[in-house]
N, C-alpha and C. Protein backbone atom coordinates (compact mmCIF):
# COMPACT_ATOMS: atom_id res chain seq x y z
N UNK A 1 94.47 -72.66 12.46
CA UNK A 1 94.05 -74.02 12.21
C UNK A 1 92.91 -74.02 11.19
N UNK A 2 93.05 -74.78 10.09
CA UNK A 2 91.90 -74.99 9.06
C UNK A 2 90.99 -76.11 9.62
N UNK A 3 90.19 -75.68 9.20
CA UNK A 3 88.34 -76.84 8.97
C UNK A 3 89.30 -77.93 9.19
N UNK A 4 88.89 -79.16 9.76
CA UNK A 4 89.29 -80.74 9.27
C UNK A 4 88.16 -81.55 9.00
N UNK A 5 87.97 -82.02 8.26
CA UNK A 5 86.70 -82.78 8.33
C UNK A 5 87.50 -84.95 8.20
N UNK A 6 87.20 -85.56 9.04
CA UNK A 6 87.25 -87.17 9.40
C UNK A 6 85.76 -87.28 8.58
N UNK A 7 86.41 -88.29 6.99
CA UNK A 7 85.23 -89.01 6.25
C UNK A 7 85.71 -90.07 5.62
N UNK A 8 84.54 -90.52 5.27
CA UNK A 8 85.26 -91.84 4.65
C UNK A 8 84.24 -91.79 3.36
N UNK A 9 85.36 -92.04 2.23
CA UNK A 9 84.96 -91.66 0.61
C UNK A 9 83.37 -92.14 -0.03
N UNK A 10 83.63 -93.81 0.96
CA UNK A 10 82.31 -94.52 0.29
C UNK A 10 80.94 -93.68 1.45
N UNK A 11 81.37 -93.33 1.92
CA UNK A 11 79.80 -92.69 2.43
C UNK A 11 79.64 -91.63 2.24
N UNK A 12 77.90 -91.48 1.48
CA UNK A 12 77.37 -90.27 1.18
C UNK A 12 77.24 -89.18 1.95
N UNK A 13 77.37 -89.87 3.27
CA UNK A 13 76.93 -88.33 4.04
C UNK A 13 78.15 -87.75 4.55
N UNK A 14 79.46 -88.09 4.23
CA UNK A 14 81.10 -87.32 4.17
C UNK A 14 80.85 -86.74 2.63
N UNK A 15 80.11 -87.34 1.74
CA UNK A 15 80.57 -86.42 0.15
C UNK A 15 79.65 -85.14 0.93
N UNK A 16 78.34 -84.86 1.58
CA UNK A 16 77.39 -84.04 1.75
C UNK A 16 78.56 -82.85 2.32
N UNK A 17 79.56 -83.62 2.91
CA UNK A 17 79.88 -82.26 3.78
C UNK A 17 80.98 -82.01 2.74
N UNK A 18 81.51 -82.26 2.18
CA UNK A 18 82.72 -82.01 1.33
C UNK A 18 82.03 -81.33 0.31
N UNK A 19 80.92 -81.93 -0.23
CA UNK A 19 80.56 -80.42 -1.46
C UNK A 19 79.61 -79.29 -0.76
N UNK A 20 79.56 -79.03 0.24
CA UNK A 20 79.40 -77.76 1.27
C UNK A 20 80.41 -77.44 0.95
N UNK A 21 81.32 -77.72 1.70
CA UNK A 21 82.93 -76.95 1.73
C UNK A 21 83.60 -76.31 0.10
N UNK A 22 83.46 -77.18 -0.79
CA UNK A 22 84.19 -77.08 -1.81
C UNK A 22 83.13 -76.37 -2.73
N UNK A 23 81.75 -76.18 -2.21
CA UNK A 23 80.90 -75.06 -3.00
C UNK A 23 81.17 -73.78 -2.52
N UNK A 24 81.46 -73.93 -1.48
CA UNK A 24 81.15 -72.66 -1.08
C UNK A 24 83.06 -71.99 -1.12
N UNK A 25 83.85 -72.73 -1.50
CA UNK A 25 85.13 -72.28 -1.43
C UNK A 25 86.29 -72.53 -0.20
N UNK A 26 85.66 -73.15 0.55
CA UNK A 26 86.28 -73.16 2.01
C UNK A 26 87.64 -73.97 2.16
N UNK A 27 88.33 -73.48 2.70
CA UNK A 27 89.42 -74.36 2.79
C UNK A 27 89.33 -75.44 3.59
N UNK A 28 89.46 -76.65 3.34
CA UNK A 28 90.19 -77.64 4.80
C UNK A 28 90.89 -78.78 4.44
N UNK A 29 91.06 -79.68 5.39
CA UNK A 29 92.07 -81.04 5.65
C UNK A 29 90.69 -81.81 5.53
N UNK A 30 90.86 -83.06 4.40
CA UNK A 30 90.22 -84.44 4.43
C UNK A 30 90.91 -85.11 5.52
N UNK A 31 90.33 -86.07 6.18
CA UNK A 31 91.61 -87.21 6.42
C UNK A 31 90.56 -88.03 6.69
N UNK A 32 91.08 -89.32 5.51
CA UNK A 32 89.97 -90.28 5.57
C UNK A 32 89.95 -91.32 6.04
N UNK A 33 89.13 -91.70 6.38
CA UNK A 33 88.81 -92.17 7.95
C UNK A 33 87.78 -93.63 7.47
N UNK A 34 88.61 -94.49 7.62
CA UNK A 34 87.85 -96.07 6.87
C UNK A 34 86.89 -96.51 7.97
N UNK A 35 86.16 -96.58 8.01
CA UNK A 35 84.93 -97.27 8.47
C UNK A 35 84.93 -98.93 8.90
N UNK A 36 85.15 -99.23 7.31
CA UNK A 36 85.08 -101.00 7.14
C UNK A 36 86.22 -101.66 8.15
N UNK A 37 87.41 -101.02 8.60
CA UNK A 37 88.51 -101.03 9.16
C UNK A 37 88.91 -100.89 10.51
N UNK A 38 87.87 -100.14 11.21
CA UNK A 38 87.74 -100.03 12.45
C UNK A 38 88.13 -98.44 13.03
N UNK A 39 88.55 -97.70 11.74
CA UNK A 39 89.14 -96.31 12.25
C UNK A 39 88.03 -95.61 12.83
N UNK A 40 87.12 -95.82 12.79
CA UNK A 40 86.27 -95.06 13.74
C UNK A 40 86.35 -95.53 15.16
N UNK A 41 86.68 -96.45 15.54
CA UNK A 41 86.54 -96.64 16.64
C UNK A 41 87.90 -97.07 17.99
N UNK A 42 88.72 -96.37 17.25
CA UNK A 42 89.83 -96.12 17.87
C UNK A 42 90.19 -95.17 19.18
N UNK A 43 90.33 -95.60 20.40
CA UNK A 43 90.42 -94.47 21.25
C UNK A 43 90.22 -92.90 20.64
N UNK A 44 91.33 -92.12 19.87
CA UNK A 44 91.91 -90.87 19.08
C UNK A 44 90.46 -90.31 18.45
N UNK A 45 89.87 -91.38 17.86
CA UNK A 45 88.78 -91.46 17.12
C UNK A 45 87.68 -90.61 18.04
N UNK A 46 86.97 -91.83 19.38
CA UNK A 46 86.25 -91.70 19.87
C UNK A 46 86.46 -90.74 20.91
N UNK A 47 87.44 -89.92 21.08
CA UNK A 47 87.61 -88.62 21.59
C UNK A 47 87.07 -87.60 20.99
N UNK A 48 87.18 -87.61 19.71
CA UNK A 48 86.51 -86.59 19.07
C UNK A 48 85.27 -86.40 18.51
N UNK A 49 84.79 -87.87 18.48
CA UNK A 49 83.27 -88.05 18.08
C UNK A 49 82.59 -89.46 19.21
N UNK A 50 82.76 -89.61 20.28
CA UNK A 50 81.91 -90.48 20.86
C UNK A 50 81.30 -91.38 20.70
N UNK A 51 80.25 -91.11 19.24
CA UNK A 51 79.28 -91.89 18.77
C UNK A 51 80.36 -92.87 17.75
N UNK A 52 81.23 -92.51 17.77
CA UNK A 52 82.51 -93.15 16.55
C UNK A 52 81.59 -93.40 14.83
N UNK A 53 81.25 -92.36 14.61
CA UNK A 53 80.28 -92.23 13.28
C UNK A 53 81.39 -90.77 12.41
N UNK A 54 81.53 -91.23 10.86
CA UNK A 54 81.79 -90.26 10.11
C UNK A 54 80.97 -90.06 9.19
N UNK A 55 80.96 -88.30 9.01
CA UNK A 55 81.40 -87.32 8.86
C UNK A 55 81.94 -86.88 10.87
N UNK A 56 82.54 -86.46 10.91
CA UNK A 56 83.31 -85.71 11.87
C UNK A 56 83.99 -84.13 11.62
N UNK A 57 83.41 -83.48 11.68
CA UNK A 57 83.97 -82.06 11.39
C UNK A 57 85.07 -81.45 12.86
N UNK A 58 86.26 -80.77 12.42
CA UNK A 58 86.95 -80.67 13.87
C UNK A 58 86.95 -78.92 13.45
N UNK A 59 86.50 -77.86 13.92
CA UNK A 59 86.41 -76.37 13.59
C UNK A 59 87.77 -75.93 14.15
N UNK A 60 87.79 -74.81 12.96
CA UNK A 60 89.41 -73.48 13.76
C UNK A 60 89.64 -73.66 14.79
N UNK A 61 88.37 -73.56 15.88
CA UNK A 61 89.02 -73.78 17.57
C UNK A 61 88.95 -74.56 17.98
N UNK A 62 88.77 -76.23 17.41
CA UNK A 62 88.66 -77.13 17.88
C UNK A 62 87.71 -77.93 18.68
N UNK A 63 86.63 -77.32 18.51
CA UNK A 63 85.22 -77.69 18.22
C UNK A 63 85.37 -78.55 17.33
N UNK A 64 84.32 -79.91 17.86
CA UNK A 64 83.68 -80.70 16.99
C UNK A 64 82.20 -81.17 16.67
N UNK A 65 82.03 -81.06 15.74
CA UNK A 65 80.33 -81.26 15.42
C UNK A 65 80.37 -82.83 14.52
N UNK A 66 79.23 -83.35 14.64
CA UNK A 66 78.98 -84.42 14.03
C UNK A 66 77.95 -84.34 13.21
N UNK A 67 77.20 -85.56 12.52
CA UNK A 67 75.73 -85.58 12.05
C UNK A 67 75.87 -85.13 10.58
N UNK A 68 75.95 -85.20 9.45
CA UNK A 68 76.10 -84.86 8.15
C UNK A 68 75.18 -83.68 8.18
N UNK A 69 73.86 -83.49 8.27
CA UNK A 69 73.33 -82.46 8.04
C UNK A 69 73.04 -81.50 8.84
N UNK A 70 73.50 -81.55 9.94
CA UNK A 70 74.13 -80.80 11.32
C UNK A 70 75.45 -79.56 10.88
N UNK A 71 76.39 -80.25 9.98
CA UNK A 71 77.32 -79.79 9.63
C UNK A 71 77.27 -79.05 8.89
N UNK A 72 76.52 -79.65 7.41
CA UNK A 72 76.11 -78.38 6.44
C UNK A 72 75.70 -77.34 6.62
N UNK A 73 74.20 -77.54 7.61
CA UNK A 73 73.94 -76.31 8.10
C UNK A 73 74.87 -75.33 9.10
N UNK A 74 75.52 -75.74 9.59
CA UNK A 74 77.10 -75.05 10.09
C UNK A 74 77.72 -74.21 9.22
N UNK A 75 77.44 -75.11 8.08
CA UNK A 75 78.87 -74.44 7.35
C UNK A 75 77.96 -73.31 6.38
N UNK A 76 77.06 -73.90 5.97
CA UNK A 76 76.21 -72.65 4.74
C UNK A 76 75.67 -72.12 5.60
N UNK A 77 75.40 -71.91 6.96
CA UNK A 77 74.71 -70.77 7.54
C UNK A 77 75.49 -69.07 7.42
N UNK A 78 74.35 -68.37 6.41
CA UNK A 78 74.26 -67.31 5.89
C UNK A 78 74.58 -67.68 4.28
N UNK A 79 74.68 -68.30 3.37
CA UNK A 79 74.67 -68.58 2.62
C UNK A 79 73.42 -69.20 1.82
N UNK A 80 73.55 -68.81 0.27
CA UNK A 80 72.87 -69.14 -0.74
C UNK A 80 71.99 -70.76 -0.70
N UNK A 81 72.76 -71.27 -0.20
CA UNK A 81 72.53 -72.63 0.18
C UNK A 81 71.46 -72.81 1.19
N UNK A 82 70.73 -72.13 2.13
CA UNK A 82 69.93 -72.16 2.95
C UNK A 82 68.74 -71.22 2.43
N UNK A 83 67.74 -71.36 2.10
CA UNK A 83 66.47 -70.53 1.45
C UNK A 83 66.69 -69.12 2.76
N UNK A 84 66.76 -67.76 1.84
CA UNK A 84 66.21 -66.66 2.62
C UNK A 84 64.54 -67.04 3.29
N UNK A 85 63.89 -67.44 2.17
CA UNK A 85 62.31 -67.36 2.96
C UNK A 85 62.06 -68.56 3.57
N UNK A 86 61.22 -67.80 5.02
CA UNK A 86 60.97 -68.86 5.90
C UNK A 86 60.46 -69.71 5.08
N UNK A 87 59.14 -70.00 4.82
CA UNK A 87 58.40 -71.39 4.31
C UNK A 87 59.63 -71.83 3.09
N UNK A 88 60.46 -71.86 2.79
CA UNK A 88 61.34 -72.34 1.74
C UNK A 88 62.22 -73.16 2.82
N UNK A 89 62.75 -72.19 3.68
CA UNK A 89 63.87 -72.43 4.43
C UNK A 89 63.26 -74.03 5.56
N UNK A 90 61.97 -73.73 5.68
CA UNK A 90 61.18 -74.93 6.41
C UNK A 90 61.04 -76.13 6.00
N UNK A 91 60.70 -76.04 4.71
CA UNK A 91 60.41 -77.05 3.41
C UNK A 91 61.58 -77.91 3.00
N UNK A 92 63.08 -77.26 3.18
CA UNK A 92 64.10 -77.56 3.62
C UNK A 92 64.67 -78.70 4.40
N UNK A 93 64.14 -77.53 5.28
CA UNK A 93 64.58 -78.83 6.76
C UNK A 93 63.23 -79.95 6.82
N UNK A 94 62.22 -79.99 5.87
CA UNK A 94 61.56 -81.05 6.08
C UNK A 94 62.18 -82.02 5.26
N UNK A 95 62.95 -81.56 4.26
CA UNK A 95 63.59 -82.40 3.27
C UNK A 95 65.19 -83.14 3.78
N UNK A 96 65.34 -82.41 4.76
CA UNK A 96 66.71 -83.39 5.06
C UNK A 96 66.01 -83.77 6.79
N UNK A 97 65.13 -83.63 7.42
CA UNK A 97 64.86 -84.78 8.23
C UNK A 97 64.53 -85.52 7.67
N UNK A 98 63.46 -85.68 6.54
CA UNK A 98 63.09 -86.45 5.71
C UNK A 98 64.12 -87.68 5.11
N UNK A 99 65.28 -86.99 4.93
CA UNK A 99 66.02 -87.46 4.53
C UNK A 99 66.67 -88.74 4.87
N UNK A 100 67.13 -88.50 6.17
CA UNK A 100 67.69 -88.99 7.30
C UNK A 100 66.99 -90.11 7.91
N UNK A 101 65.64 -90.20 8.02
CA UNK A 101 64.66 -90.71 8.41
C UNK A 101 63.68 -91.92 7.37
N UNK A 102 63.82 -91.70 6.49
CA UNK A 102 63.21 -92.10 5.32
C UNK A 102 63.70 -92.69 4.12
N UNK A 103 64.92 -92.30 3.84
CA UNK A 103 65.59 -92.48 2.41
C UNK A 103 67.00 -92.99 3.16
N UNK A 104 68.11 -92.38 3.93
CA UNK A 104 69.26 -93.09 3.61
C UNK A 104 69.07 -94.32 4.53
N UNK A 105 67.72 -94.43 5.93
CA UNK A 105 67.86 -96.28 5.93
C UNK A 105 67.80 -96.94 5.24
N UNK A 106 67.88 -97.01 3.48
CA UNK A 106 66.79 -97.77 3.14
C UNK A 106 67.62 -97.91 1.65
N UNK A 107 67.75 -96.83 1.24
CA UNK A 107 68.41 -96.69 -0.15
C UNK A 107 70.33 -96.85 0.21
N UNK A 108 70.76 -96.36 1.15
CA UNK A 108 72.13 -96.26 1.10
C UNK A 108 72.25 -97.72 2.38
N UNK A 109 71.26 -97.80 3.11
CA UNK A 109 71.65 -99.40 3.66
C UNK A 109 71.79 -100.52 2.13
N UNK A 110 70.81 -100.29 1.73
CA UNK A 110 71.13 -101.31 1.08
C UNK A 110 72.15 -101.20 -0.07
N UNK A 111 72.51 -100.36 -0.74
CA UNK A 111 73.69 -99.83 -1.59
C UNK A 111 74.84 -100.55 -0.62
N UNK A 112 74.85 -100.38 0.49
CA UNK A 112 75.93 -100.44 1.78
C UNK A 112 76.02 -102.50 1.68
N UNK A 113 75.21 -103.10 1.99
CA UNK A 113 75.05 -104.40 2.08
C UNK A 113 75.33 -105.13 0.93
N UNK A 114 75.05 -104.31 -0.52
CA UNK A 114 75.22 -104.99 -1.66
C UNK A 114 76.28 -104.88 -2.70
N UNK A 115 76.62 -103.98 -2.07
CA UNK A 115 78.09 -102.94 -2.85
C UNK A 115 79.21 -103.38 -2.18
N UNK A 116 79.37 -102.98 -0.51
CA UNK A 116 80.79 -102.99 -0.20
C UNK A 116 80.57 -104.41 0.72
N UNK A 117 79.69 -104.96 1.03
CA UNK A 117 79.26 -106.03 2.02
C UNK A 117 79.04 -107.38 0.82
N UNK A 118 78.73 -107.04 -0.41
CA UNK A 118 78.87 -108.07 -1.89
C UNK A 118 77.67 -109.04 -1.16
N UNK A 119 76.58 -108.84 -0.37
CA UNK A 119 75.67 -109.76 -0.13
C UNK A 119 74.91 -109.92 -0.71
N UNK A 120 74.33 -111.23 -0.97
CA UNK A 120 73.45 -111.68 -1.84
C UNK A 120 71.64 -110.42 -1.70
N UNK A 121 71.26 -110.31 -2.66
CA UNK A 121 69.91 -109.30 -2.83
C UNK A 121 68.75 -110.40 -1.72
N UNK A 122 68.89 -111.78 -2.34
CA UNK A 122 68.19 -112.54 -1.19
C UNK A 122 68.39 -112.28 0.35
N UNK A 123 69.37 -112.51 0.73
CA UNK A 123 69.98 -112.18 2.13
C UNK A 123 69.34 -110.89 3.12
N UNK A 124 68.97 -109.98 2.15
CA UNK A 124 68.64 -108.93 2.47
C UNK A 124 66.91 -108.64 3.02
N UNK A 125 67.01 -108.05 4.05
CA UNK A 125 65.36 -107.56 4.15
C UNK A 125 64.81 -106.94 2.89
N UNK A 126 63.50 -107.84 2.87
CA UNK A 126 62.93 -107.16 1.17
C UNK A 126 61.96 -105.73 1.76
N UNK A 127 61.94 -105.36 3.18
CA UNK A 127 61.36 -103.55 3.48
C UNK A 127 62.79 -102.74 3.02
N UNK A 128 64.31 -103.39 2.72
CA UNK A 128 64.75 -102.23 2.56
C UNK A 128 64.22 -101.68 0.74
N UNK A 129 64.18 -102.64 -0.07
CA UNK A 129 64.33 -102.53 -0.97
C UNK A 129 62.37 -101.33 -1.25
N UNK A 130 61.62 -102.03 -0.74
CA UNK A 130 60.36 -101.71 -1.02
C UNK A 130 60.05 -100.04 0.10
N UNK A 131 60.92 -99.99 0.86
CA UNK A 131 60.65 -98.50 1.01
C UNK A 131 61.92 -97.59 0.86
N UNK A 132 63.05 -98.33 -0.18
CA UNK A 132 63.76 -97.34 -0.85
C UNK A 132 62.85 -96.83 -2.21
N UNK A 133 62.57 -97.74 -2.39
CA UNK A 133 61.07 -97.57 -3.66
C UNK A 133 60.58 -96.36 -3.71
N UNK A 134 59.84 -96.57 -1.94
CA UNK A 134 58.75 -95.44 -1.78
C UNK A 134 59.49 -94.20 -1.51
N UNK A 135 60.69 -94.28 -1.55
CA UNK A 135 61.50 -92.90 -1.02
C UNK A 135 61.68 -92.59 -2.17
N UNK A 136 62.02 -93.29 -3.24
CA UNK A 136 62.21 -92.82 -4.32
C UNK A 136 61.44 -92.37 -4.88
N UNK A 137 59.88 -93.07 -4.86
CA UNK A 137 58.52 -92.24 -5.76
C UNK A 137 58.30 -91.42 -4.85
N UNK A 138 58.70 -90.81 -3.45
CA UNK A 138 58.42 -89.50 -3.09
C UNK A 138 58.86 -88.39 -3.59
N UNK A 139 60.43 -88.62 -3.96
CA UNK A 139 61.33 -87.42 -4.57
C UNK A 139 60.33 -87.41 -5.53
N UNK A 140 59.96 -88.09 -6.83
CA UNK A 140 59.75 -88.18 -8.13
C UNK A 140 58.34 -87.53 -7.75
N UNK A 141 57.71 -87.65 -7.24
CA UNK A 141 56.70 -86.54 -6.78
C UNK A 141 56.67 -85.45 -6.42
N UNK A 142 57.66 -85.08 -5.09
CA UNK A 142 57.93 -84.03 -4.63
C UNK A 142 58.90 -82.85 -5.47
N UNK A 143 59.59 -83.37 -6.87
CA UNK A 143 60.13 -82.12 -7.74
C UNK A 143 58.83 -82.05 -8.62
N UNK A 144 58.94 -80.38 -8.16
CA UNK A 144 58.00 -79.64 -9.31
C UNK A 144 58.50 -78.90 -9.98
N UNK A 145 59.88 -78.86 -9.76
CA UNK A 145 60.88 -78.14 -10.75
C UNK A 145 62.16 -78.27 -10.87
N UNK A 146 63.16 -77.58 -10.86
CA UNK A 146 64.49 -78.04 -10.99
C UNK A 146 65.49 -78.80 -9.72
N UNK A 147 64.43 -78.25 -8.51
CA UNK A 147 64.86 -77.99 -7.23
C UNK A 147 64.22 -79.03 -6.33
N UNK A 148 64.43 -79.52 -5.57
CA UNK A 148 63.61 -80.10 -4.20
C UNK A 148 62.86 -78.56 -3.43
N UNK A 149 63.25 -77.58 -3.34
CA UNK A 149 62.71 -76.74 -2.91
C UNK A 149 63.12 -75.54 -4.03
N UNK A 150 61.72 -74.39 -4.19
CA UNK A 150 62.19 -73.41 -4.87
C UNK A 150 62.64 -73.57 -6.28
N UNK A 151 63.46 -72.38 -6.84
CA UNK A 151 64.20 -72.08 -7.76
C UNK A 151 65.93 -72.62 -8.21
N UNK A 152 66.40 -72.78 -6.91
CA UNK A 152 67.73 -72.76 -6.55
C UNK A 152 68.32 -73.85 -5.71
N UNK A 153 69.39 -74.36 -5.92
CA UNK A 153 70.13 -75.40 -5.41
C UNK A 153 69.71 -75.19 -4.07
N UNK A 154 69.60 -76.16 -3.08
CA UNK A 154 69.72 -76.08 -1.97
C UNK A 154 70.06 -77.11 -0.36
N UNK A 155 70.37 -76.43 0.51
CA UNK A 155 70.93 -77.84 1.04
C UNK A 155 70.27 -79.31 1.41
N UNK A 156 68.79 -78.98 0.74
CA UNK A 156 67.90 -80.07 0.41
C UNK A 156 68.45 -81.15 -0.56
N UNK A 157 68.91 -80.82 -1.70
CA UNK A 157 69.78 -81.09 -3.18
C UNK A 157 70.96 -82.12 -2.78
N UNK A 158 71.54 -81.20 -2.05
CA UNK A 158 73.19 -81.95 -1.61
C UNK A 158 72.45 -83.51 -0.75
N UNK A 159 72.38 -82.78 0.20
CA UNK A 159 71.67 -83.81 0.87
C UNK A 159 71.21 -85.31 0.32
N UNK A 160 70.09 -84.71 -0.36
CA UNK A 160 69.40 -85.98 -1.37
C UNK A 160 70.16 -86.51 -2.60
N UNK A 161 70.89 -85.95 -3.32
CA UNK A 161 72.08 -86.29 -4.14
C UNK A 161 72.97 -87.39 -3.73
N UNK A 162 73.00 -87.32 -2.09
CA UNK A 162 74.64 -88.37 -1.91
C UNK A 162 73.84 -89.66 -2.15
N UNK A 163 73.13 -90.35 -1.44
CA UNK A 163 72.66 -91.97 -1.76
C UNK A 163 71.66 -91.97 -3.55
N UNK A 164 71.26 -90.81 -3.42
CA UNK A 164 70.45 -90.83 -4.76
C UNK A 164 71.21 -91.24 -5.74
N UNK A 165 72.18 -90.60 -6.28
CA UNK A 165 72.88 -90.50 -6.99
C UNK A 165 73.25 -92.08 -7.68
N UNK A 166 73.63 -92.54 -6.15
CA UNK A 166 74.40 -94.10 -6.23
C UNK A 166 73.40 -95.52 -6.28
N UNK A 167 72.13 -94.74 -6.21
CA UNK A 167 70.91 -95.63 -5.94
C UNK A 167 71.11 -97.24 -6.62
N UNK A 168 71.60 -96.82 -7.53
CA UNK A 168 71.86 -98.07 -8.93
C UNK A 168 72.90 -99.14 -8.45
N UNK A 169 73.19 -99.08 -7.47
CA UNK A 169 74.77 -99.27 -6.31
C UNK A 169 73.61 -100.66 -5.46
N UNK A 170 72.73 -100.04 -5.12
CA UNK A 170 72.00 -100.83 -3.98
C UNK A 170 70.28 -101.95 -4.82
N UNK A 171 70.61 -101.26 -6.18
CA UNK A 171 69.73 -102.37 -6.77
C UNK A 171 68.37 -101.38 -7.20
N UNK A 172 68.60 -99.92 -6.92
CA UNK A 172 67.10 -99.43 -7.46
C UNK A 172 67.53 -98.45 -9.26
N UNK A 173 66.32 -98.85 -9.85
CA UNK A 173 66.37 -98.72 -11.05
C UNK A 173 66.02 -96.99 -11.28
N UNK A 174 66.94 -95.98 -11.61
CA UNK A 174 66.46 -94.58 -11.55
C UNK A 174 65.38 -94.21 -12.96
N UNK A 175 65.49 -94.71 -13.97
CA UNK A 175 64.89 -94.26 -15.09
C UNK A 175 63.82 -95.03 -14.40
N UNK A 176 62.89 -95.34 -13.61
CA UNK A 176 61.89 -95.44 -13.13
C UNK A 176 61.24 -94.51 -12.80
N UNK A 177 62.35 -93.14 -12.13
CA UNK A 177 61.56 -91.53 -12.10
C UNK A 177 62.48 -90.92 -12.90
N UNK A 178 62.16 -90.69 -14.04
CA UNK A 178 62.59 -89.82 -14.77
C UNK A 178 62.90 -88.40 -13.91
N UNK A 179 61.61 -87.84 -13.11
CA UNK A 179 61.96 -86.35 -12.64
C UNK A 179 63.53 -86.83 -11.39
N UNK A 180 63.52 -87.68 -10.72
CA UNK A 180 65.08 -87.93 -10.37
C UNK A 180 66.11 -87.85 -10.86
N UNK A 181 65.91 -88.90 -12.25
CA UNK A 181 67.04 -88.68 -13.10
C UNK A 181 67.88 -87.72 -13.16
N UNK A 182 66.63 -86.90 -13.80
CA UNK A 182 67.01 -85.22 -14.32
C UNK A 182 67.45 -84.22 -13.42
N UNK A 183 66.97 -84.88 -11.84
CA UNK A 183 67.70 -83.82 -11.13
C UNK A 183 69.07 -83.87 -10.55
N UNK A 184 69.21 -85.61 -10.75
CA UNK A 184 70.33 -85.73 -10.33
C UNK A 184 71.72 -85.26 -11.51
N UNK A 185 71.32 -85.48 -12.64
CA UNK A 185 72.10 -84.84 -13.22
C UNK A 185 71.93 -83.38 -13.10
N UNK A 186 71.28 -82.49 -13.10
CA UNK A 186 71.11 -81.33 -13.20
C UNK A 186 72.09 -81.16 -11.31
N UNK A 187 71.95 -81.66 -10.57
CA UNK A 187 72.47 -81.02 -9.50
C UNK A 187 74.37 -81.54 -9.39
N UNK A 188 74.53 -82.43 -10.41
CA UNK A 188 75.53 -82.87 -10.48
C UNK A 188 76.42 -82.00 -11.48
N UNK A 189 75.85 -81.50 -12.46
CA UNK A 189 76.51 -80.45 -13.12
C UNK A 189 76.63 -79.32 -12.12
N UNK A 190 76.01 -78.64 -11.21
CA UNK A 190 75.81 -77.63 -10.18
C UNK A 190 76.66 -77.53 -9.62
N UNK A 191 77.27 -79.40 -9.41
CA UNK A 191 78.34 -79.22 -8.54
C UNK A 191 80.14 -79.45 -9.18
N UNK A 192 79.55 -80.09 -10.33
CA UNK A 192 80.76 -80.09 -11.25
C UNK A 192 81.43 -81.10 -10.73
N UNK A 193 80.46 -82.27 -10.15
CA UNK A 193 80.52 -83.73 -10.33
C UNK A 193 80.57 -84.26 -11.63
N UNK A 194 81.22 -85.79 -11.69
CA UNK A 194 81.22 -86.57 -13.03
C UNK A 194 80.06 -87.52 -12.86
N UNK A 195 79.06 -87.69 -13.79
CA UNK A 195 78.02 -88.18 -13.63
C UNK A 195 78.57 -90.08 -12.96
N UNK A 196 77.67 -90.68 -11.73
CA UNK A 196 77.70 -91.62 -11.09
C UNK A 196 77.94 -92.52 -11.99
């Protein structure tokens, strides 16, 4: 039995686990799994994930894991993708709790409300917009080089890439941080993505 991974295209945190997989070479089954539609929450569904939330990963033995960045680290554990050194490897995982916590309420809610939901920018809470802001002048602070952490791609990158990327989706202006810009293209060539 191959990897299966249950995602659905428009959400960033199913691309997170799909360019794990497809960086690192791995084989598996998409099967995509609409959201807007109710497929998450289909008996079949909620057997395999409870919380009826995708990404949904189903493993060789039929194990299932959930959580987008739960998964990655699943899948790149022992891999290039996870910093050898501790304080790298830490700095890391401060960057995708960070993540999770800070940036996709805020930047991919509202991408989410204004993109596939077509709601008016008025309609909307003006904290999402003003602390996608601040999530955004954190990245633009926090690269001091090519990387969110270190020298080298990492599962910090992927991570911050999926709503980043699309930011322009939910109403935030990226040539506002130039050092974003640049990384998002730079991590988008990495992955041999077509620029957003």
């Amino acid at each position: 039995m191959t990897l299966r991974v249950y995602g659905d295209s428009i959400s960033g945190n199913c691309h997170k686990v799909r360019w794990v997989l497809d960086r690192l070479g791995r084989p598996y089954e998409w099967r995509e799994t609409d959201v807007l539609s109710g497929a998450t929450r289909t008996p079949e569904f909620l057997a395999l994930n409870p919380a009826g939330q995708v990404p949904t990963l189903v493993l060789e033995d039929g194990r299932t894991l959930a959580q987008s960045n739960a998964i990655m680290l699943h899948l790149a554990e022992g891999t290039d993708l996870i910093p050898a050194d501790a304080y790298d490897r830490a700095r890391m995982f401060e960057w995708l709790f960070w993540e999770q916590y800070s940036h996709e309420p805020y930047v991919a809610v509202r991408r989410f409300h204004l993109h596939y939901l077509k709601k008016d920018p008025a309609e909307l809470d003006p904290k999402l917009f003003e602390r996608g802001s601040a999530a955004l002048a954190r990245m633009e602070a926090g690269l001091e080089g090519d990387y969110l952490v270190g020298a080298r791609l990492s599962l910090a990158d992927l991570a911050l890439l999926a709503y980043t990327r699309m930011a322009h989706q939910g109403g935030f202006d990226l040539s506002l941080y130039p050092r974003v810009k640049a990384w998002v293209a730079r991590v988008e060539g990495d992955l041999g993505l077509p620029a957003a």
